[in-house]
N, C-alpha and C. Protein backbone atom coordinates (compact mmCIF):
# COMPACT_ATOMS: atom_id res chain seq x y z
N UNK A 1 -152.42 57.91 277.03
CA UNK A 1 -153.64 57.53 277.72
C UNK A 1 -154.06 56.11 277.31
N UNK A 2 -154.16 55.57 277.95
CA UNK A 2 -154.73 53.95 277.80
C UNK A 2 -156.03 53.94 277.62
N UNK A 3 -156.56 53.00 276.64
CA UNK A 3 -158.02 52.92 276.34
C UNK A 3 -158.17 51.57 276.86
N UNK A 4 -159.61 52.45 277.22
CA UNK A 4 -160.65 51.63 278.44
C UNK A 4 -161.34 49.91 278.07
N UNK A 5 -161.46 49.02 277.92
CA UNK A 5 -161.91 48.03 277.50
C UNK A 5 -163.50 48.34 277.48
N UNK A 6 -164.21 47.77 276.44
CA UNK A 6 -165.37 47.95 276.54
C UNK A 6 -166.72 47.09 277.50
N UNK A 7 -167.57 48.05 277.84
CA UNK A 7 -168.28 47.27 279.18
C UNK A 7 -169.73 46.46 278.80
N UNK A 8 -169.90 45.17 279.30
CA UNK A 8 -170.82 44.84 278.96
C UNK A 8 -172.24 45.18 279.03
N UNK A 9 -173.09 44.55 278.07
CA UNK A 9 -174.65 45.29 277.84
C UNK A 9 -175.35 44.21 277.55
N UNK A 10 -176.35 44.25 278.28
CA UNK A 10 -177.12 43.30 278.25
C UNK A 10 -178.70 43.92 278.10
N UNK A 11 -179.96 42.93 277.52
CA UNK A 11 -181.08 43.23 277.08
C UNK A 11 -182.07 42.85 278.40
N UNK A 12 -182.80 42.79 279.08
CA UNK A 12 -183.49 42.19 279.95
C UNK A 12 -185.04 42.73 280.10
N UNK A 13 -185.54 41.69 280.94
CA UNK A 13 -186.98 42.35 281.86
C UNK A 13 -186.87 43.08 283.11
N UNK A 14 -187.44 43.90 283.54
CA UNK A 14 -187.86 44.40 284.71
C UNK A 14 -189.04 43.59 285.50
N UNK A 15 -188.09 42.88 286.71
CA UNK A 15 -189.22 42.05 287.51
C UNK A 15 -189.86 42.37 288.60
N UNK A 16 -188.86 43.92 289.08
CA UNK A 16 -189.14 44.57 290.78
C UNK A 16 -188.84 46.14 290.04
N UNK A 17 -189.59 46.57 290.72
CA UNK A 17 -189.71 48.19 290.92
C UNK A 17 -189.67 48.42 292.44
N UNK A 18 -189.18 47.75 293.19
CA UNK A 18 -190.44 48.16 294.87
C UNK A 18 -189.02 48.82 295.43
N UNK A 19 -187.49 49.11 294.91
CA UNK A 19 -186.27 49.40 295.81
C UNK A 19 -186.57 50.97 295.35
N UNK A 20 -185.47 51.93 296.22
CA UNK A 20 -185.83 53.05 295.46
C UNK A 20 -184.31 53.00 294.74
N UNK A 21 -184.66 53.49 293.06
CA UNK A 21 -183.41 54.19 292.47
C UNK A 21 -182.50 52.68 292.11
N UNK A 22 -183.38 51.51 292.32
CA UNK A 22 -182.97 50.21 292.40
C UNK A 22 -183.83 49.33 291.17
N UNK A 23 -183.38 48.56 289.75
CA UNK A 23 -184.38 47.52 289.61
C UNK A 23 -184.06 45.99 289.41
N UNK A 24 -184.74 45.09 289.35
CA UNK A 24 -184.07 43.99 289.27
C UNK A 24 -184.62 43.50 288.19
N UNK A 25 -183.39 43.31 287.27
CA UNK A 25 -183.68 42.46 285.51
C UNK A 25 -183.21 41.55 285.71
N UNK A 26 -184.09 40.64 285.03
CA UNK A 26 -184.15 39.40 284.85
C UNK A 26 -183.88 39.10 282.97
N UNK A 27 -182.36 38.02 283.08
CA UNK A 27 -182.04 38.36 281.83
C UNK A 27 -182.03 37.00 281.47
N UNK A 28 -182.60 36.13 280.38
CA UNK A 28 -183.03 35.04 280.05
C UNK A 28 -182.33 34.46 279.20
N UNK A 29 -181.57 33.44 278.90
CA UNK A 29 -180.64 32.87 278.09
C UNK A 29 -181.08 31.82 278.07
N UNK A 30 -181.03 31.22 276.63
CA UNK A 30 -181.05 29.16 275.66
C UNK A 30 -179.97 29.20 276.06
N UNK A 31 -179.50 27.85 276.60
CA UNK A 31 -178.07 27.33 276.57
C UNK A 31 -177.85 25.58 276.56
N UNK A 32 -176.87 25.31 275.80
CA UNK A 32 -177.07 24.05 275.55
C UNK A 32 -176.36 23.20 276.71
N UNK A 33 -177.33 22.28 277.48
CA UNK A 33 -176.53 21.47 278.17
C UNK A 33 -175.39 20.84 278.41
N UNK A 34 -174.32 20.83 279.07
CA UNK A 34 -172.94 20.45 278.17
C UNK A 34 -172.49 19.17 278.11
N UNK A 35 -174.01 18.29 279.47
CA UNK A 35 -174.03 16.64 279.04
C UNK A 35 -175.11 15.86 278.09
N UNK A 36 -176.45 16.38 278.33
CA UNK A 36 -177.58 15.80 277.42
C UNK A 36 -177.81 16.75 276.06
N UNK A 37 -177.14 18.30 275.69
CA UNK A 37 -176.89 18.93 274.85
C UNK A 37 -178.45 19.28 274.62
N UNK A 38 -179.50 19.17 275.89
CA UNK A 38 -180.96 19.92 275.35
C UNK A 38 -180.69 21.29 275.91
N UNK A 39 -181.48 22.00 274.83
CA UNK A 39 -181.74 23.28 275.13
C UNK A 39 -182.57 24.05 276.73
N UNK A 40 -181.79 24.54 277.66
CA UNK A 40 -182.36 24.72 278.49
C UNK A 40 -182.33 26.29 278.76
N UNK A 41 -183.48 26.67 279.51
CA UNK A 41 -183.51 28.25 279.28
C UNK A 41 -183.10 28.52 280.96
N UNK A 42 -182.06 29.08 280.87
CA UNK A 42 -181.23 29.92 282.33
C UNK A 42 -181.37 31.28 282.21
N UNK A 43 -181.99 31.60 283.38
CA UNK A 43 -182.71 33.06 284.00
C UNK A 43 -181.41 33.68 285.14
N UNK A 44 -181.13 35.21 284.86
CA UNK A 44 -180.29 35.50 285.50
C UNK A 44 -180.48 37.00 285.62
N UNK A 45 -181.01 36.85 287.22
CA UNK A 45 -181.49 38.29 287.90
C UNK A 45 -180.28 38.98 288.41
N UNK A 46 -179.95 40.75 288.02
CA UNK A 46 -179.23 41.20 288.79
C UNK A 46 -179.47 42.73 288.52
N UNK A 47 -179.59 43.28 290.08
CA UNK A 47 -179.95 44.30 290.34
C UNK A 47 -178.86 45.78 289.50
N UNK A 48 -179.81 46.39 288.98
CA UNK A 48 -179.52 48.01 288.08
C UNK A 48 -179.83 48.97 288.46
N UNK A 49 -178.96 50.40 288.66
CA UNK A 49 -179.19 51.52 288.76
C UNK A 49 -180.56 52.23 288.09
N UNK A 50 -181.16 52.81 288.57
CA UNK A 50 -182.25 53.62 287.71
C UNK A 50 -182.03 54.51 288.10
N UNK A 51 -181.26 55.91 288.04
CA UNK A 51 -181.45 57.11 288.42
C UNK A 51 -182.63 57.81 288.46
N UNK A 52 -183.74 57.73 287.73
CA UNK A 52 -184.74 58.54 287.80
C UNK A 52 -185.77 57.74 287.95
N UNK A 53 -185.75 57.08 288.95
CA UNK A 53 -187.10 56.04 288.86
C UNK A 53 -188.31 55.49 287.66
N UNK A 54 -187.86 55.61 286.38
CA UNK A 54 -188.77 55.91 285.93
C UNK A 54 -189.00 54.16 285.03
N UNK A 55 -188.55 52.54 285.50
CA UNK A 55 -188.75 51.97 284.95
C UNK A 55 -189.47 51.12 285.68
N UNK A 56 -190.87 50.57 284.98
CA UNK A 56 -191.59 50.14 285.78
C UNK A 56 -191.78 47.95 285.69
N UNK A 57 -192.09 47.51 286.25
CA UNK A 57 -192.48 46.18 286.28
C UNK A 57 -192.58 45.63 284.61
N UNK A 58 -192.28 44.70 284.04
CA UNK A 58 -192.53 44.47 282.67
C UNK A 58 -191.92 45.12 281.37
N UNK A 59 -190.73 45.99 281.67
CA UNK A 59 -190.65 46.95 280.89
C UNK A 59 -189.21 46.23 280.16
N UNK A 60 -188.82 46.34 279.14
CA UNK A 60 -187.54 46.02 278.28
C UNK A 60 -186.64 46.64 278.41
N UNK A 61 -185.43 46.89 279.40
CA UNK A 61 -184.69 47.74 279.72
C UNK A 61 -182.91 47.12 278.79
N UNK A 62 -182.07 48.26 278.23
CA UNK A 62 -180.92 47.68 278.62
C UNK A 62 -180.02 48.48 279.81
N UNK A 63 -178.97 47.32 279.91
CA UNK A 63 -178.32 47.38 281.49
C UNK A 63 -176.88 47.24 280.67
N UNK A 64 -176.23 48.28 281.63
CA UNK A 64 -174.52 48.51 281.59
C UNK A 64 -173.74 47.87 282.54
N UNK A 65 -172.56 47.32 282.36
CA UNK A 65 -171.97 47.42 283.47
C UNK A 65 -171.14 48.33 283.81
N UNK A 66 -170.99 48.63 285.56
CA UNK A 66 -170.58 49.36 286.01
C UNK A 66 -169.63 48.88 286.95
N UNK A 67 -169.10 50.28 287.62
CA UNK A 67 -168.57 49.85 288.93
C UNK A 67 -169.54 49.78 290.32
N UNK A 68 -168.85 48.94 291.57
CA UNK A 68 -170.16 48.18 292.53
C UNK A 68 -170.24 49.72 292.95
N UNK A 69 -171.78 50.26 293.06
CA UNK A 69 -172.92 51.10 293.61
C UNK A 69 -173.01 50.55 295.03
N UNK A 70 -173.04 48.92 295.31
CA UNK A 70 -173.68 48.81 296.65
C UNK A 70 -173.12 47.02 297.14
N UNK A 71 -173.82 46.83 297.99
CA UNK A 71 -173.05 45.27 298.18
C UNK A 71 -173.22 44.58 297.19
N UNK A 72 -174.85 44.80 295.90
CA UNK A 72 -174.81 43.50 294.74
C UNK A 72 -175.15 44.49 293.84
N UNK A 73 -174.90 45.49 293.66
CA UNK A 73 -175.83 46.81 292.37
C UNK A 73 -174.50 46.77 291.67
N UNK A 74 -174.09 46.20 290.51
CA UNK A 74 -173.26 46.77 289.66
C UNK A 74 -173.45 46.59 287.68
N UNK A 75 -174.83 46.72 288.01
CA UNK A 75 -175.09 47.18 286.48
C UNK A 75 -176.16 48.53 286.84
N UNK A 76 -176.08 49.54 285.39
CA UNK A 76 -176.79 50.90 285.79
C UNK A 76 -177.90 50.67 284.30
N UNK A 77 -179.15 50.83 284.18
CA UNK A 77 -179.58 51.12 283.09
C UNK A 77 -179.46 52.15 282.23
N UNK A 78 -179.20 51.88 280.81
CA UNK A 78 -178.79 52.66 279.63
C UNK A 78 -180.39 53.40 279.12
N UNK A 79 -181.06 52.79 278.98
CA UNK A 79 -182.27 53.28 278.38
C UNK A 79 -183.85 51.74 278.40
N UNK A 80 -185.04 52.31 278.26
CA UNK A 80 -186.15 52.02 278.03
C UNK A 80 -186.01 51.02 276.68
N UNK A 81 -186.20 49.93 276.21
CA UNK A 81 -186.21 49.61 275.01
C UNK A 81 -188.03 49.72 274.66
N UNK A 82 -188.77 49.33 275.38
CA UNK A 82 -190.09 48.91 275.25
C UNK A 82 -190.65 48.81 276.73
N UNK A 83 -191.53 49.98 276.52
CA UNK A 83 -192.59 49.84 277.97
C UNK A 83 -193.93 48.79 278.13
N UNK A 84 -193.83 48.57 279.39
CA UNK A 84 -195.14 47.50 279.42
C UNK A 84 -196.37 47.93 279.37
């Protein structure tokens, strides 16, 4: 049996609640410019599974990746870190 490579996880915000069974995290990264080398902060929204509706606007979620759910859904949330 071949073992599976491991899938990425990421920490984020919850910016939309309004899809159903749908949320959209917004995941925030410092990264250093690779010509003026200032610190610039890059924001990177992408829509997560919620099976049970239960994460709301503001909330600290982490996100899995998965396989594609839909034309752009391919991370599923793992759990609640901190509610808003």
């Amino acid at each position: 049996m071949a073992e599976r490579n491991l899938r990425k996880t990421r920490v984020g915000m919850v910016v939309s609640d309004k899809m159903d069974k749908t949320v959209v995290v917004a995941i925030i990264d410092n990264v250093k410019h690779p010509l003026y080398k200032k610190i610039v902060k890059r924001t990177v929204r992408l829509k997560a599974h919620d099976e049970k509706n239960e994460c709301r606007v503001g909330d600290r979620v982490e996100v899995m990746e998965t396989r594609p759910l839909s034309k752009d859904k391919r991370w599923r949330v793992i759990e609640s870190i901190e509610k808003a």
